[in-house]
C-alpha atoms as a PDB file:
ATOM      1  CA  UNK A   1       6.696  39.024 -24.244  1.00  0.00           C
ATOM      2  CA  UNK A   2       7.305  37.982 -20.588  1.00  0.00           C
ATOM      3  CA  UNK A   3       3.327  37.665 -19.876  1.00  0.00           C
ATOM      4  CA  UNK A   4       3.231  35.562 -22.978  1.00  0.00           C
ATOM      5  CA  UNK A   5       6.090  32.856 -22.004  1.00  0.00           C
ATOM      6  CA  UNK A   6       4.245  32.718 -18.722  1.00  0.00           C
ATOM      7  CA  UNK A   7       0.656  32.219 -19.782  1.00  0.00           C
ATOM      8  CA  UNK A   8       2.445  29.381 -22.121  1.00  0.00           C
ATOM      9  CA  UNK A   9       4.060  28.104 -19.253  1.00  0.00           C
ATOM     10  CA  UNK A  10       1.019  27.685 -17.043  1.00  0.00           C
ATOM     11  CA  UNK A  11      -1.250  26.247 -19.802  1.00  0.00           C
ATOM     12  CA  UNK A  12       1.288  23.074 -19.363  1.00  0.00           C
ATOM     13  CA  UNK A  13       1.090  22.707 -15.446  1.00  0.00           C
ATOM     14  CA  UNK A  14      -3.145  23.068 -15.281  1.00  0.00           C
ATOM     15  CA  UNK A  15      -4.686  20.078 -14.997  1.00  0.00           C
ATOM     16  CA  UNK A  16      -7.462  18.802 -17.646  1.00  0.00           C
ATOM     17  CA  UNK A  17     -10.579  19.642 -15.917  1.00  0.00           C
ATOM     18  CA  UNK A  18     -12.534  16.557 -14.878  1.00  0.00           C
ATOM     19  CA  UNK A  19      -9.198  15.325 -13.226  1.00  0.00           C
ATOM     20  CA  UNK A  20      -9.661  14.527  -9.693  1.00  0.00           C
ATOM     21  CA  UNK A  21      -6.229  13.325  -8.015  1.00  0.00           C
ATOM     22  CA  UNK A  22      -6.040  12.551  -4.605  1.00  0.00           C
ATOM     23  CA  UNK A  23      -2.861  13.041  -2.723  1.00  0.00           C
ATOM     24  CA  UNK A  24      -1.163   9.494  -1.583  1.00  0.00           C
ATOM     25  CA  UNK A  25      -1.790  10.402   2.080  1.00  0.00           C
ATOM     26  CA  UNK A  26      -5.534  11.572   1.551  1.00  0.00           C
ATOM     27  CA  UNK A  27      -5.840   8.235   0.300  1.00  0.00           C
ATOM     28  CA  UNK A  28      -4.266   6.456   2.565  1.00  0.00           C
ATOM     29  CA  UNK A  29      -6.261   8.549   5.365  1.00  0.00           C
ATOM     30  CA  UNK A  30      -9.672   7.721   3.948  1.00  0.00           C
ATOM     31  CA  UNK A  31      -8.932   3.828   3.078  1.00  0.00           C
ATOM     32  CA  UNK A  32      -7.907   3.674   6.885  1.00  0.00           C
ATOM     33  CA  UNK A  33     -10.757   5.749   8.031  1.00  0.00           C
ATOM     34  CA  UNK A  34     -12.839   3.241   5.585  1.00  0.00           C
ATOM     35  CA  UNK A  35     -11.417   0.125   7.413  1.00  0.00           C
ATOM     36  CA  UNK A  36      -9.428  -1.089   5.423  1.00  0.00           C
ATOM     37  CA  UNK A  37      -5.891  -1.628   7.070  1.00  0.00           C
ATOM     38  CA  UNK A  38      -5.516  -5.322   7.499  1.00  0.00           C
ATOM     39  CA  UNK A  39      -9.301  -6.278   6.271  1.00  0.00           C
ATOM     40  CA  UNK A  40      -9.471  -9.704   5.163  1.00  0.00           C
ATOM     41  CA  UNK A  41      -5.876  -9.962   6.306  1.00  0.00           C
ATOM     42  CA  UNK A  42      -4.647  -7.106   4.045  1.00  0.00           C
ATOM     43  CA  UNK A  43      -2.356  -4.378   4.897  1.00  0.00           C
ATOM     44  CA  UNK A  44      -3.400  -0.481   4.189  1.00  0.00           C
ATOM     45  CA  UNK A  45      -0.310  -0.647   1.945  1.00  0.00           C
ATOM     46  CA  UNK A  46      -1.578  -2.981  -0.178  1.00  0.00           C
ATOM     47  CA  UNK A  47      -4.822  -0.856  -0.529  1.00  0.00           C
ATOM     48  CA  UNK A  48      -2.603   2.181  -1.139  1.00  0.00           C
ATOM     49  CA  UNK A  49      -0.416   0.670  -3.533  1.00  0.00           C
ATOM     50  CA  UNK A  50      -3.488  -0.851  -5.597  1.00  0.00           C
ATOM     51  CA  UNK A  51      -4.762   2.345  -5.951  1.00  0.00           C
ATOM     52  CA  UNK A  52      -1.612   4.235  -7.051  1.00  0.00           C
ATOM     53  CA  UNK A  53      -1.275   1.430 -10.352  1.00  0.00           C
ATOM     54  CA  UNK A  54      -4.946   0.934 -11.083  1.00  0.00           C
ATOM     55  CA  UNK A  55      -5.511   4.649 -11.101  1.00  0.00           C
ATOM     56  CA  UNK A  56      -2.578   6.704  -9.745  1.00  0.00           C
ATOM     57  CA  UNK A  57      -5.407   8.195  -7.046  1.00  0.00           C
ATOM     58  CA  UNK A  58      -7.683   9.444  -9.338  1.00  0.00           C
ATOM     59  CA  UNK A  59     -11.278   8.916  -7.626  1.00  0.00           C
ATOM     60  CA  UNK A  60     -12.892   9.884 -10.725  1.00  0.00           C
ATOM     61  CA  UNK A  61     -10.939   7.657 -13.512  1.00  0.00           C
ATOM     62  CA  UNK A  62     -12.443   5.183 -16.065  1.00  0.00           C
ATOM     63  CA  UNK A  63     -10.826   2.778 -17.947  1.00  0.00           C
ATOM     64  CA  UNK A  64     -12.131   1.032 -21.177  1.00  0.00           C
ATOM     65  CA  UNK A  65     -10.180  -2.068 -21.708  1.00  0.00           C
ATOM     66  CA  UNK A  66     -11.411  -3.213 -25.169  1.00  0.00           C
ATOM     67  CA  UNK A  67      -8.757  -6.192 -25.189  1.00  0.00           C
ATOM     68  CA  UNK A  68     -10.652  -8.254 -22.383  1.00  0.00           C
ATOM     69  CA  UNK A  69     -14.094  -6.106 -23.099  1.00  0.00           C
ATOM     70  CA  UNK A  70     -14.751  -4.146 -19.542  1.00  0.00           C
ATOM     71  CA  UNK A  71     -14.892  -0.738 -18.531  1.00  0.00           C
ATOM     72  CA  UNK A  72     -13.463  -0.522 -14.588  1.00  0.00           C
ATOM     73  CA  UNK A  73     -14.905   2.525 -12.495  1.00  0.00           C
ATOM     74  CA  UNK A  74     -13.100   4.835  -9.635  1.00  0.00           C
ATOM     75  CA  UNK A  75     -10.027   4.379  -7.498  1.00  0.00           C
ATOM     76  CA  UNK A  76      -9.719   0.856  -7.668  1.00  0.00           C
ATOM     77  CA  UNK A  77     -10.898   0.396 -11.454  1.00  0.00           C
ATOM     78  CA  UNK A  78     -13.589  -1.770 -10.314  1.00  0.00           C
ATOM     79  CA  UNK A  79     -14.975  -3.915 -13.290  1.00  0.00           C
ATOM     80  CA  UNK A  80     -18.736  -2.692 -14.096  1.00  0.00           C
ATOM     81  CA  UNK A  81     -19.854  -6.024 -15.929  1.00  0.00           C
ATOM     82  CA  UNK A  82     -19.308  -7.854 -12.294  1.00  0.00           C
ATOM     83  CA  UNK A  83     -19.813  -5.768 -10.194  1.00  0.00           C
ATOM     84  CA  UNK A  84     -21.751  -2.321 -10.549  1.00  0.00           C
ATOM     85  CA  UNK A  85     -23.990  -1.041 -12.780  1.00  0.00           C
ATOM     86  CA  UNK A  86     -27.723  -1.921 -14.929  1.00  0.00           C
ATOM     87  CA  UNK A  87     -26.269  -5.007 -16.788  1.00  0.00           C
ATOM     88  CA  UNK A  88     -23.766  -7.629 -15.445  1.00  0.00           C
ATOM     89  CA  UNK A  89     -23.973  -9.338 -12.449  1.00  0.00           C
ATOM     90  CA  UNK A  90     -23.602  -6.214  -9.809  1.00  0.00           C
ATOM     91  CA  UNK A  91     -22.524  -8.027  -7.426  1.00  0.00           C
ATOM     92  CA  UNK A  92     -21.969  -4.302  -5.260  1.00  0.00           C
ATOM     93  CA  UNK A  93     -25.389  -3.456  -5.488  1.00  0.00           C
ATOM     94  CA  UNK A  94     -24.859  -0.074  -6.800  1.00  0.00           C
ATOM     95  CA  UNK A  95     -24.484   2.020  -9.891  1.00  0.00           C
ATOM     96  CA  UNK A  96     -20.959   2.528 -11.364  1.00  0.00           C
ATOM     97  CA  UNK A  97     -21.074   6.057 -11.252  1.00  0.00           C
ATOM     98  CA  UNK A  98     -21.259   5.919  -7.499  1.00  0.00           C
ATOM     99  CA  UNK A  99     -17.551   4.683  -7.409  1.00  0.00           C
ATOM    100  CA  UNK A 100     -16.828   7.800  -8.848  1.00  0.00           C
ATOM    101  CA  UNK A 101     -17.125   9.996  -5.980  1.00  0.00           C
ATOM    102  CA  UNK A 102     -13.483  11.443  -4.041  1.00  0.00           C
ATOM    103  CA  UNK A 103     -15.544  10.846  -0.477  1.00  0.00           C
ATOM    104  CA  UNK A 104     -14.602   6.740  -1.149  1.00  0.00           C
ATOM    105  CA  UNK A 105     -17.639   5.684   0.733  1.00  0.00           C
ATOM    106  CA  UNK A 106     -19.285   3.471  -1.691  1.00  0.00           C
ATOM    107  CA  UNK A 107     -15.533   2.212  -3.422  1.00  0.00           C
ATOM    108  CA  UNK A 108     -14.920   1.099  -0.237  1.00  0.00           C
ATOM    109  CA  UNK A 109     -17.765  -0.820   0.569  1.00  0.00           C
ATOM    110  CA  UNK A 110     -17.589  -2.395  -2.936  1.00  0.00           C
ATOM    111  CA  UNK A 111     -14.217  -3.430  -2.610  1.00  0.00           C
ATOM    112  CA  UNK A 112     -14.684  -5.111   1.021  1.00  0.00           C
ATOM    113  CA  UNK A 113     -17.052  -7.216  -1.423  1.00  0.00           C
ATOM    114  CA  UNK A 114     -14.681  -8.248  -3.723  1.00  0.00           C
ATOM    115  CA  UNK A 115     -11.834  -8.680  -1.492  1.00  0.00           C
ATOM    116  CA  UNK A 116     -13.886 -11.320   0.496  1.00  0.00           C
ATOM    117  CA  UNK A 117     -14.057 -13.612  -2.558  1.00  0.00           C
ATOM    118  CA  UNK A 118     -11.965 -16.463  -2.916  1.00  0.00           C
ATOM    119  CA  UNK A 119      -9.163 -14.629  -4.917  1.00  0.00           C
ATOM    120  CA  UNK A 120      -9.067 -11.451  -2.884  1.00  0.00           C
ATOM    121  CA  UNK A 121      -6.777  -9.053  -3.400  1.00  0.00           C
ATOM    122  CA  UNK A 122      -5.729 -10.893  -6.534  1.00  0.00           C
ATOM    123  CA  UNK A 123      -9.556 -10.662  -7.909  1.00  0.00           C
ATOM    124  CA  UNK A 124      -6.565  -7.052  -9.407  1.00  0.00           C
ATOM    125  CA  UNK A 125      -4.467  -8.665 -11.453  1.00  0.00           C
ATOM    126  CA  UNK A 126      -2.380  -4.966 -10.941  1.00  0.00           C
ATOM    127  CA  UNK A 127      -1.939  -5.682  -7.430  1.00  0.00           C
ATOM    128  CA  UNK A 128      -0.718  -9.378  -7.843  1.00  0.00           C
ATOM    129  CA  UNK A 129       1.750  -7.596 -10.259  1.00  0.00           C
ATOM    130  CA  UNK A 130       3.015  -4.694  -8.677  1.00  0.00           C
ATOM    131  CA  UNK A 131       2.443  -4.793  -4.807  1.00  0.00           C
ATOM    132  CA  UNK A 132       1.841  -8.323  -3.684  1.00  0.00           C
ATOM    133  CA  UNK A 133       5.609  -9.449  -3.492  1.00  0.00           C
ATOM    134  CA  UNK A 134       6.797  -5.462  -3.151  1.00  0.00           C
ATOM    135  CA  UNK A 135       9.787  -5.437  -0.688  1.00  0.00           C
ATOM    136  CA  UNK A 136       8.986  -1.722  -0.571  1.00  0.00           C
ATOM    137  CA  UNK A 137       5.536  -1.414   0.616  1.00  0.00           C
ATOM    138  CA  UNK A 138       6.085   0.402   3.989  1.00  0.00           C
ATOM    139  CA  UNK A 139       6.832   3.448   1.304  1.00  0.00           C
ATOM    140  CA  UNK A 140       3.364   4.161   0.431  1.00  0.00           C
ATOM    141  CA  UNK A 141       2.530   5.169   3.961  1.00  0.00           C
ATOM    142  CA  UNK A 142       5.841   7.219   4.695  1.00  0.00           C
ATOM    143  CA  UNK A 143       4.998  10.301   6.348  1.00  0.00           C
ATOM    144  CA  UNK A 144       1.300  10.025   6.283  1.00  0.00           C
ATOM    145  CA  UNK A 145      -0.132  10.670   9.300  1.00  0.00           C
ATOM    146  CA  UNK A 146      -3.170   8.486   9.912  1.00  0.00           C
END
Protein backbone atom coordinates (compact mmCIF):
# COMPACT_ATOMS: atom_id res chain seq x y z
CA UNK A 1 0.00 0.00 0.00
CA UNK A 2 2.83 2.36 1.12
CA UNK A 3 5.00 1.55 -2.21
CA UNK A 4 1.86 2.31 -4.10
CA UNK A 5 1.06 5.98 -2.56
CA UNK A 6 4.71 6.60 -3.24
CA UNK A 7 5.11 5.48 -6.83
CA UNK A 8 1.75 7.78 -7.21
CA UNK A 9 3.43 10.41 -5.56
CA UNK A 10 6.54 10.51 -7.70
CA UNK A 11 4.70 10.08 -11.06
CA UNK A 12 3.47 13.87 -10.15
CA UNK A 13 6.99 15.45 -9.35
CA UNK A 14 8.90 13.78 -12.76
CA UNK A 15 9.20 15.99 -15.29
CA UNK A 16 7.69 15.28 -18.98
CA UNK A 17 10.65 14.09 -20.77
CA UNK A 18 11.77 16.50 -23.48
CA UNK A 19 11.68 19.26 -20.70
CA UNK A 20 14.88 21.00 -20.42
CA UNK A 21 14.77 23.77 -17.54
CA UNK A 22 17.60 25.67 -16.73
CA UNK A 23 18.11 26.94 -13.26
CA UNK A 24 17.76 31.02 -13.03
CA UNK A 25 21.47 31.25 -12.11
CA UNK A 26 22.72 28.79 -14.95
CA UNK A 27 21.08 31.20 -17.02
CA UNK A 28 22.14 34.05 -15.80
CA UNK A 29 25.85 32.50 -15.79
CA UNK A 30 25.79 31.60 -19.47
CA UNK A 31 23.96 34.98 -20.78
CA UNK A 32 26.93 36.75 -18.87
CA UNK A 33 29.50 34.36 -20.07
CA UNK A 34 27.66 35.04 -23.64
CA UNK A 35 28.13 38.87 -23.26
CA UNK A 36 25.31 39.93 -22.67
CA UNK A 37 25.27 42.15 -19.41
CA UNK A 38 24.79 45.67 -20.58
CA UNK A 39 25.02 44.82 -24.57
CA UNK A 40 23.44 47.41 -26.53
CA UNK A 41 22.97 49.22 -23.25
CA UNK A 42 21.01 46.36 -21.61
CA UNK A 43 21.37 45.01 -18.22
CA UNK A 44 21.91 41.00 -17.62
CA UNK A 45 18.63 41.41 -15.70
CA UNK A 46 16.79 42.32 -18.41
CA UNK A 47 18.18 39.25 -20.35
CA UNK A 48 17.33 37.12 -17.31
CA UNK A 49 14.02 38.37 -16.80
CA UNK A 50 13.11 37.98 -20.67
CA UNK A 51 13.92 34.62 -20.47
CA UNK A 52 12.03 33.64 -17.28
CA UNK A 53 8.40 35.10 -19.16
CA UNK A 54 9.12 34.06 -22.72
CA UNK A 55 10.05 30.60 -21.59
CA UNK A 56 10.48 30.23 -17.80
CA UNK A 57 14.32 28.89 -18.79
CA UNK A 58 13.42 26.25 -20.85
CA UNK A 59 16.30 26.09 -23.65
CA UNK A 60 14.35 23.65 -25.50
CA UNK A 61 10.65 25.32 -25.60
CA UNK A 62 8.49 26.13 -28.70
CA UNK A 63 5.69 28.15 -28.91
CA UNK A 64 2.98 28.15 -31.72
CA UNK A 65 1.13 31.35 -31.56
CA UNK A 66 -1.70 30.77 -34.10
CA UNK A 67 -3.35 34.27 -33.14
CA UNK A 68 -0.48 36.40 -34.85
CA UNK A 69 0.67 33.12 -37.05
CA UNK A 70 4.50 32.38 -35.73
CA UNK A 71 6.12 29.68 -34.08
CA UNK A 72 9.12 31.30 -31.63
CA UNK A 73 12.16 28.85 -30.93
CA UNK A 74 14.44 28.39 -27.56
CA UNK A 75 15.03 30.55 -24.52
CA UNK A 76 14.08 33.69 -25.84
CA UNK A 77 11.07 32.42 -28.14
CA UNK A 78 12.76 33.81 -31.05
CA UNK A 79 10.23 34.22 -34.02
CA UNK A 80 11.26 31.61 -36.93
CA UNK A 81 9.42 33.55 -39.86
CA UNK A 82 12.11 36.57 -39.15
CA UNK A 83 14.59 35.28 -38.06
CA UNK A 84 15.71 31.48 -38.32
CA UNK A 85 14.86 28.85 -40.31
CA UNK A 86 14.26 27.65 -44.50
CA UNK A 87 11.42 30.22 -45.14
CA UNK A 88 11.11 33.82 -43.76
CA UNK A 89 13.55 36.27 -43.81
CA UNK A 90 16.37 34.54 -41.38
CA UNK A 91 17.72 37.30 -40.56
CA UNK A 92 20.16 34.94 -37.84
CA UNK A 93 21.49 32.98 -40.46
CA UNK A 94 20.75 29.74 -38.91
CA UNK A 95 18.23 26.97 -38.57
CA UNK A 96 15.60 27.21 -35.77
CA UNK A 97 16.43 24.10 -34.29
CA UNK A 98 19.83 25.43 -33.43
CA UNK A 99 18.19 27.79 -30.78
CA UNK A 100 17.21 24.80 -29.22
CA UNK A 101 20.32 23.75 -27.69
CA UNK A 102 20.88 24.35 -23.40
CA UNK A 103 24.78 25.39 -24.39
CA UNK A 104 23.01 29.09 -25.57
CA UNK A 105 25.71 29.64 -28.07
CA UNK A 106 23.77 30.21 -31.14
CA UNK A 107 20.48 31.99 -28.99
CA UNK A 108 22.87 34.25 -28.03
CA UNK A 109 24.36 35.26 -31.06
CA UNK A 110 20.85 35.52 -32.61
CA UNK A 111 19.59 37.67 -30.09
CA UNK A 112 22.71 40.22 -30.17
CA UNK A 113 21.06 40.45 -33.81
CA UNK A 114 17.85 41.37 -32.90
CA UNK A 115 18.62 43.46 -30.02
CA UNK A 116 20.72 45.77 -32.34
CA UNK A 117 17.61 46.69 -34.37
CA UNK A 118 15.90 49.78 -33.93
CA UNK A 119 13.34 48.42 -31.32
CA UNK A 120 15.74 46.35 -29.27
CA UNK A 121 14.82 44.83 -26.42
CA UNK A 122 11.24 45.74 -27.23
CA UNK A 123 11.58 43.79 -30.79
CA UNK A 124 9.74 41.11 -27.10
CA UNK A 125 6.75 42.54 -26.60
CA UNK A 126 7.09 40.16 -23.06
CA UNK A 127 9.92 42.12 -21.99
CA UNK A 128 8.35 45.64 -22.67
CA UNK A 129 5.54 44.08 -20.49
CA UNK A 130 7.00 42.49 -17.69
CA UNK A 131 10.68 43.69 -17.11
CA UNK A 132 11.25 46.98 -18.83
CA UNK A 133 9.69 49.29 -16.05
CA UNK A 134 10.29 46.30 -13.21
CA UNK A 135 11.30 48.11 -9.94
CA UNK A 136 12.44 44.62 -8.97
CA UNK A 137 14.95 43.59 -11.43
CA UNK A 138 18.10 43.32 -9.20
CA UNK A 139 15.98 39.98 -8.01
CA UNK A 140 16.73 37.90 -10.91
CA UNK A 141 20.42 37.93 -10.17
CA UNK A 142 20.14 37.49 -6.24
CA UNK A 143 22.55 35.05 -5.14
CA UNK A 144 23.92 34.04 -8.43
CA UNK A 145 27.32 34.01 -8.50
CA UNK A 146 28.67 35.13 -11.87
Amino acid sequence: MKASVVLSLLGYLVVPSGAYILGRCTVAKKLHDGGLDYFEGYSLENWVCLAYFESKFNPMAIYENTQDGYIGFGLFQIRGSDWCGDHGRNRCHMSCSTLLNPNLEKTIKCAKTIVKGKQGMGAWPTWSRNCQYSDTLARWLDGCKL
